[in-house]
Protein backbone atom coordinates (compact mmCIF):
# COMPACT_ATOMS: atom_id res chain seq x y z
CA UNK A 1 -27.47 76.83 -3.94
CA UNK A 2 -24.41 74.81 -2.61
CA UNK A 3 -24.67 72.50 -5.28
CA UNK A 4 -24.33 74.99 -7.52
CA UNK A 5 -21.83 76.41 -6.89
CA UNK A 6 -19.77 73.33 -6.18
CA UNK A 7 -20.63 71.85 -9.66
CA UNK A 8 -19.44 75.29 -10.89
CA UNK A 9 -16.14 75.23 -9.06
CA UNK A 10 -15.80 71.26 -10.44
CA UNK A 11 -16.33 73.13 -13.75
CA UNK A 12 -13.16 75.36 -13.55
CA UNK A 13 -11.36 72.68 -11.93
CA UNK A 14 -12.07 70.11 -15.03
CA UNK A 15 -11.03 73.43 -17.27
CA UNK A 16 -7.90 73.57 -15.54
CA UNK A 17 -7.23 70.36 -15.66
CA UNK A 18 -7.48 69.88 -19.47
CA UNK A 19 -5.61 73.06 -19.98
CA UNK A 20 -3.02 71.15 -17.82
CA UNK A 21 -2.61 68.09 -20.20
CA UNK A 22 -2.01 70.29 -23.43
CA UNK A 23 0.20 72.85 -21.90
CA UNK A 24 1.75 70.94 -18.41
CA UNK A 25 4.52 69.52 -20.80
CA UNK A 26 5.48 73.08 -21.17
CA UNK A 27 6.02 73.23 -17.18
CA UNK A 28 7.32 69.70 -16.65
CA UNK A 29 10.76 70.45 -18.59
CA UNK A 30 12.26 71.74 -15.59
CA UNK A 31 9.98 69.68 -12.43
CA UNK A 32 10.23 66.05 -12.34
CA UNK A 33 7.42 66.15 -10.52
CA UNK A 34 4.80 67.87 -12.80
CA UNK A 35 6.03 65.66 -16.13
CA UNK A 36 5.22 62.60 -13.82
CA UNK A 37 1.89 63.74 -12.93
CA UNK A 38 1.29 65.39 -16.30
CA UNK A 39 1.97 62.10 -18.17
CA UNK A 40 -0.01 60.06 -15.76
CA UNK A 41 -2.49 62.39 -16.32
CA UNK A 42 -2.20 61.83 -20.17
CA UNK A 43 -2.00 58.44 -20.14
CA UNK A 44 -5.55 58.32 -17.73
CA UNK A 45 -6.90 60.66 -20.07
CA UNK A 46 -6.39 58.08 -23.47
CA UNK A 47 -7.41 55.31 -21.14
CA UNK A 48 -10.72 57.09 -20.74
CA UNK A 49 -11.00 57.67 -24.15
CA UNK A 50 -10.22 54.25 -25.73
CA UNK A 51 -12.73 52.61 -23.17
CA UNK A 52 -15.51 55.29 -24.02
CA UNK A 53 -15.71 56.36 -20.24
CA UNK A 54 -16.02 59.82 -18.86
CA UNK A 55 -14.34 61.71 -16.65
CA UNK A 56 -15.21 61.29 -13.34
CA UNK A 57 -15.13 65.05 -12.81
CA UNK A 58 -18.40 64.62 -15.29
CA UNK A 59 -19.76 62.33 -13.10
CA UNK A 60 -19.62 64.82 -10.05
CA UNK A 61 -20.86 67.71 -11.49
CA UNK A 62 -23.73 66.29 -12.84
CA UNK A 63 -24.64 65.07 -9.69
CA UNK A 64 -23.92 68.57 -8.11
CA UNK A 65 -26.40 69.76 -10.67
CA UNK A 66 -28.64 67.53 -9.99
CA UNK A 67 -28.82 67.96 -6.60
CA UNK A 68 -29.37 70.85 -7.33
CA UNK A 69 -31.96 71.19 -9.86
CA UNK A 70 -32.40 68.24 -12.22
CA UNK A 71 -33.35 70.57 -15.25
CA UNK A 72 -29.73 71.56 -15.24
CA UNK A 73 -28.15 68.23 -15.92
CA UNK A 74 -26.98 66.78 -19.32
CA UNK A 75 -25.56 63.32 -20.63
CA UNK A 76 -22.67 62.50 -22.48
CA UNK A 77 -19.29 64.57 -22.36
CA UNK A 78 -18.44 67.61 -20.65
CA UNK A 79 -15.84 69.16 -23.73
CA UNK A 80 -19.13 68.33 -26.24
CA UNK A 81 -21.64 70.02 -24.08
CA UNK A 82 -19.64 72.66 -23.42
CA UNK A 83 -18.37 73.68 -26.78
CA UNK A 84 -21.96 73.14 -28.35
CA UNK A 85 -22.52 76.04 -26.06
CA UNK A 86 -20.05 77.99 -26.89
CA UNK A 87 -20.67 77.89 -30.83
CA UNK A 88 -23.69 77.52 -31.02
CA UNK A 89 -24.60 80.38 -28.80
């Protein structure tokens, strides 16, 4: 049950974090700080992308999941498996 809850909480944090890169621009006009890390974060996330790798975040909560029970895991990306969820309900 652990597991589960773990590779939920990796969920949120992965949904944070990709709220962060579209909107963290929005907070880094006024903290140095955040633009750094929000750009680094951008330029990690096109890295990713150009090379066809996931996110690592991916990579751990599939392994929470399947720690937990293996019927629960999927391949590929987390923003496709997710969305295919959402619309097609």
């Amino acid at each position: 049950m652990l597991h589960k809850i773990l590779a939920d909480v990796v969920v949120l944090i992965h949904f944070l974090w990709i709220i962060f890169l579209f909107l963290g621009a929005l907070w880094g006009i006024k903290n140095k700080a955040v633009r750094i890390f929000h750009l680094s974060g951008l330029a990690f996330a096109f890295i990713i992308q150009v090379l066809g790798w996931y996110c690592p975040l991916t990579y751990l909560e599939v392994w929470l999941r399947s720690r937990h029970d293996s019927s629960l895991t999927y391949t590929g990306s987390f923003i496709i498996h997710y969305v295919e969820r959402i619309v097609y309900i």
